[in-house]
Protein backbone atom coordinates (compact mmCIF):
# COMPACT_ATOMS: atom_id res chain seq x y z
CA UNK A 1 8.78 -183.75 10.45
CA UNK A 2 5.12 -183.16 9.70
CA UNK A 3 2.23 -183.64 12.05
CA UNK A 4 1.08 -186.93 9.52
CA UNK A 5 4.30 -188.29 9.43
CA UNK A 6 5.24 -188.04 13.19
CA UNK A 7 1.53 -190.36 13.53
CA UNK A 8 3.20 -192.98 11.72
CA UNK A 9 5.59 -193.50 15.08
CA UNK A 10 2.67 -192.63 17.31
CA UNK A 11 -0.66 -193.57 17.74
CA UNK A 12 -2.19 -190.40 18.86
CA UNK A 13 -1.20 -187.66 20.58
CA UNK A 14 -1.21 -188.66 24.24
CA UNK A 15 1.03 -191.58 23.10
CA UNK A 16 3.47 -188.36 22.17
CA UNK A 17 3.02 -186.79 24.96
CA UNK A 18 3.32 -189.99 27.21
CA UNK A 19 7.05 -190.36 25.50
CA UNK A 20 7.73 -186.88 25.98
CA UNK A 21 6.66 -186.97 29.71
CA UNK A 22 9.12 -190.81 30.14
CA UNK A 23 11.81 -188.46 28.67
CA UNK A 24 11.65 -185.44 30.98
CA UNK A 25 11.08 -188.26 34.07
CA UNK A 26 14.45 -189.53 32.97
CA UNK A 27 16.08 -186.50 32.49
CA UNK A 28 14.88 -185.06 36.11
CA UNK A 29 15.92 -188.42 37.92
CA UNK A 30 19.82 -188.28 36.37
CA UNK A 31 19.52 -184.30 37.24
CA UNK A 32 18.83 -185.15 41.01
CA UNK A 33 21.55 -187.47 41.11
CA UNK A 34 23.73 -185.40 39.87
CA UNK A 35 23.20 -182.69 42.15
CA UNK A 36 23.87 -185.88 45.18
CA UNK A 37 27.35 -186.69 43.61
CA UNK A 38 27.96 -183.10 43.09
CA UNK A 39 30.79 -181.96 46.21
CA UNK A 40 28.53 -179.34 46.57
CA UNK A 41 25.32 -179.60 46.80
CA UNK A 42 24.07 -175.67 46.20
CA UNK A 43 26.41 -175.40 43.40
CA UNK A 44 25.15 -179.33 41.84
CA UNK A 45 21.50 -177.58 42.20
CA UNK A 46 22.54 -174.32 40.49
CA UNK A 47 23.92 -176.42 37.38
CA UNK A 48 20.56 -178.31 37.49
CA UNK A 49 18.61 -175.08 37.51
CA UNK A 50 20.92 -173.46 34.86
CA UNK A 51 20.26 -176.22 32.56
CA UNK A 52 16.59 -176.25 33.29
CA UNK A 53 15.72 -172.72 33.24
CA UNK A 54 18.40 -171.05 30.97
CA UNK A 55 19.83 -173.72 28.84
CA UNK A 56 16.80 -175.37 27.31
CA UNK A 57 15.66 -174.32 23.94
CA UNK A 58 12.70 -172.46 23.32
CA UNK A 59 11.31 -174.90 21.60
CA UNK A 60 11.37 -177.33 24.67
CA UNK A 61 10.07 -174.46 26.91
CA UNK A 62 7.51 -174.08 24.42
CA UNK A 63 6.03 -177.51 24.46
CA UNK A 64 6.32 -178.05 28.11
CA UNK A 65 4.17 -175.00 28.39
CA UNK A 66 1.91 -176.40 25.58
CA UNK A 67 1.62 -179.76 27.64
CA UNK A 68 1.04 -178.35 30.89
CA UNK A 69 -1.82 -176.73 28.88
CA UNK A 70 -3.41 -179.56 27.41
CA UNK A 71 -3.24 -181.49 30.92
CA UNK A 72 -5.67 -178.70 32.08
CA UNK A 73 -8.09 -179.86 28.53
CA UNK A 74 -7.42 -183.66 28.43
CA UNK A 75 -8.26 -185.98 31.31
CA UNK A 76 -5.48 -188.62 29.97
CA UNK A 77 -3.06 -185.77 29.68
CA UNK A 78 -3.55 -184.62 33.13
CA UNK A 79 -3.05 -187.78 34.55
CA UNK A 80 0.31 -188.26 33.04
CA UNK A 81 1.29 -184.87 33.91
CA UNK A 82 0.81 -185.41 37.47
CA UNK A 83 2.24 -188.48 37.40
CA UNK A 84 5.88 -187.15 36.47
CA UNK A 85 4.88 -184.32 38.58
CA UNK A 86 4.53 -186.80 41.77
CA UNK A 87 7.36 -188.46 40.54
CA UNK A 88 9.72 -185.46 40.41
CA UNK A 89 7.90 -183.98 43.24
CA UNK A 90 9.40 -187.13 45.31
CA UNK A 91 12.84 -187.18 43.99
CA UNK A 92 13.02 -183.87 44.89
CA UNK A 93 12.26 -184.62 48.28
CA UNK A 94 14.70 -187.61 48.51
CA UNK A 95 17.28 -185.50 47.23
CA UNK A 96 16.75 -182.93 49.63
CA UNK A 97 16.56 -185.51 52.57
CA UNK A 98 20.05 -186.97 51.31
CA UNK A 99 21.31 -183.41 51.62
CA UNK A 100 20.00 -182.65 55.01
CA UNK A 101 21.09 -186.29 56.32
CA UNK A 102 25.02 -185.42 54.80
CA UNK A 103 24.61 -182.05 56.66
CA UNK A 104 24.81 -179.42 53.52
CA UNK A 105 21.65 -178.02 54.11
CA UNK A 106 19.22 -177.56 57.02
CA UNK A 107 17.51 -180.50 58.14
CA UNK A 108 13.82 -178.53 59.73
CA UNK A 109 11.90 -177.30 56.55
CA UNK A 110 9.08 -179.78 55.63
CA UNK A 111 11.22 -181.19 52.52
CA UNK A 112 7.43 -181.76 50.58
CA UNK A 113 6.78 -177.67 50.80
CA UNK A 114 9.93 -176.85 49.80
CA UNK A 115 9.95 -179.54 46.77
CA UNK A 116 6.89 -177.67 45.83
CA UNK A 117 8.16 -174.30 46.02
CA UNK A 118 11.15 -175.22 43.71
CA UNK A 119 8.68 -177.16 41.13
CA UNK A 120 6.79 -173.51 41.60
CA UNK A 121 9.66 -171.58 40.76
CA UNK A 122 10.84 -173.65 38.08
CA UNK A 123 7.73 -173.86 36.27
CA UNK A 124 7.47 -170.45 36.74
CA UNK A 125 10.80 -169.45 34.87
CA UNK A 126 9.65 -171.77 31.95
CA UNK A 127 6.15 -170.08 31.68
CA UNK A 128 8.09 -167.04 31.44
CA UNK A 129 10.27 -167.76 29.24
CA UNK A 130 7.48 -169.17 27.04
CA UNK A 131 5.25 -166.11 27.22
CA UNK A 132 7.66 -163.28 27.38
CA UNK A 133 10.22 -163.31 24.40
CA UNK A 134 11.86 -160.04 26.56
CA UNK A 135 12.54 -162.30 29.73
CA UNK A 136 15.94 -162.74 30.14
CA UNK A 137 16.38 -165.93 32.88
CA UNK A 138 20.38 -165.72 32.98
CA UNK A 139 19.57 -162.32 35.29
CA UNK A 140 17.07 -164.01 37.16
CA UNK A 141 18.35 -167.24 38.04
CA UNK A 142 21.48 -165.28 40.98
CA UNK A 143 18.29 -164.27 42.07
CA UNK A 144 16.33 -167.50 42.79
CA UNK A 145 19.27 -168.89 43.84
CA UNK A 146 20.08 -166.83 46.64
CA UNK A 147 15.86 -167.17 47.42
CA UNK A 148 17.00 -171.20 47.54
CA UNK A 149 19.98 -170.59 49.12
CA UNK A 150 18.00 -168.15 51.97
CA UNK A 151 15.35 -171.11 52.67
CA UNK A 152 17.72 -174.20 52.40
CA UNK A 153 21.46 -172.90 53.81
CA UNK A 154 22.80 -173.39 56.91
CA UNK A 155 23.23 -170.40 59.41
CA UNK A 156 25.61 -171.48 61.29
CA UNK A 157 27.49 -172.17 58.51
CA UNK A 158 27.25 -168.78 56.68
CA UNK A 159 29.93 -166.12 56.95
CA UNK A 160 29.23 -163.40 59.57
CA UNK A 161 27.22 -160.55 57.67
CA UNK A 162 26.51 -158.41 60.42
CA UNK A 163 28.63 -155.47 61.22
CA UNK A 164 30.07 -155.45 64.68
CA UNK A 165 27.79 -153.53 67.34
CA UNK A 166 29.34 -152.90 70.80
CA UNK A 167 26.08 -154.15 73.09
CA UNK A 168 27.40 -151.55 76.16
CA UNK A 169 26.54 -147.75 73.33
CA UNK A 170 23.83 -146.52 73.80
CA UNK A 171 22.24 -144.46 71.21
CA UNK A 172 22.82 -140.79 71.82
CA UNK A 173 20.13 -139.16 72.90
CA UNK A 174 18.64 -135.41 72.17
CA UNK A 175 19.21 -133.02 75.11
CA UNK A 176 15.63 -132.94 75.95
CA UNK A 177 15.62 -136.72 76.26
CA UNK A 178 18.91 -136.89 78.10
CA UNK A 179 18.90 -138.88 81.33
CA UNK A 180 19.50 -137.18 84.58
CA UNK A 181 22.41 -137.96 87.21
């Protein structure tokens, strides 16, 4: 469709971007409550991340990056990009909360930081897949996961990683060092 024709169904371009913005508000609120009814809640958030930061087209992860852009230009812009950002920002939260309160993930991280660190590393994926044709997110994403996983898991509910020490060895000392009878 071309730029003239698209104006007859909007009435300027912050009237796109406003629909554009509803969209990916509606889209991020059925995402969060998918990852709730999901049994598990790491792997509901990994399909959610998958399909944010792998699965979406370039084109999408070009115009997000084009109206996170514009928001930094255009005073009406910026306010409806924070406003789905506040709104996503709390859902996030909420989500998180609901997990915590069902016992999936820990309950003592400050749920607003950590809803900001995932916004931080999602946005970051889509800038780079927006800037960096080479970036390849399906290699990446394990990564962040296990990053999510690290800050959000439960320890007490993670298989036992460490190798088996006997507490009464000591370590074996030069001569020199060696204690005396």
């Amino acid at each position: 469709m071309s730029a003239g024709n698209l104006y007859r169904y909007f009435p300027s371009k912050e009237a796109i971007i406003a629909d554009i913005s509803e969209r990916n508000r509606v889209a991020a609120a059925e995402n969060f409550v998918a990852v709730n009814q999901a049994p598990d809640f790491f792997a509901g958030l990994a399909a959610v991340a998958r399909q944010y930061m792998v699965e979406r087209s370039a084109e999408e992860v070009g115009l997000c990056a084009e109206i996170m852009a514009e928001s930094r230009r255009n005073p009406d812009i910026a306010r409806l990009y924070q406003e789905v950002e506040r709104d996503i920002k709390a859902s996030l939260v909420a989500m998180l909360q609901r997990a915590a309160a069902r016992g999936e993930i820990r309950r003592d991280p400050d749920f607003e930081v950590v809803a900001a660190a995932l916004m931080v590393l999602g946005d970051g994926m889509s800038w780079r897949r927006a800037v960096d044709p080479a970036f390849a997110p399906e290699a990446v994403l394990p990564l962040i996961m296990q990053m999510v996983h690290g800050l959000l898991g439960r320890p007490e509910l993670e298989p036992d990683l460490e190798p088996d020490l006997e507490p009464d060895l000591e370590p074996e000392l030069p001569q020199s060092q060696a204690r005396l009878p």
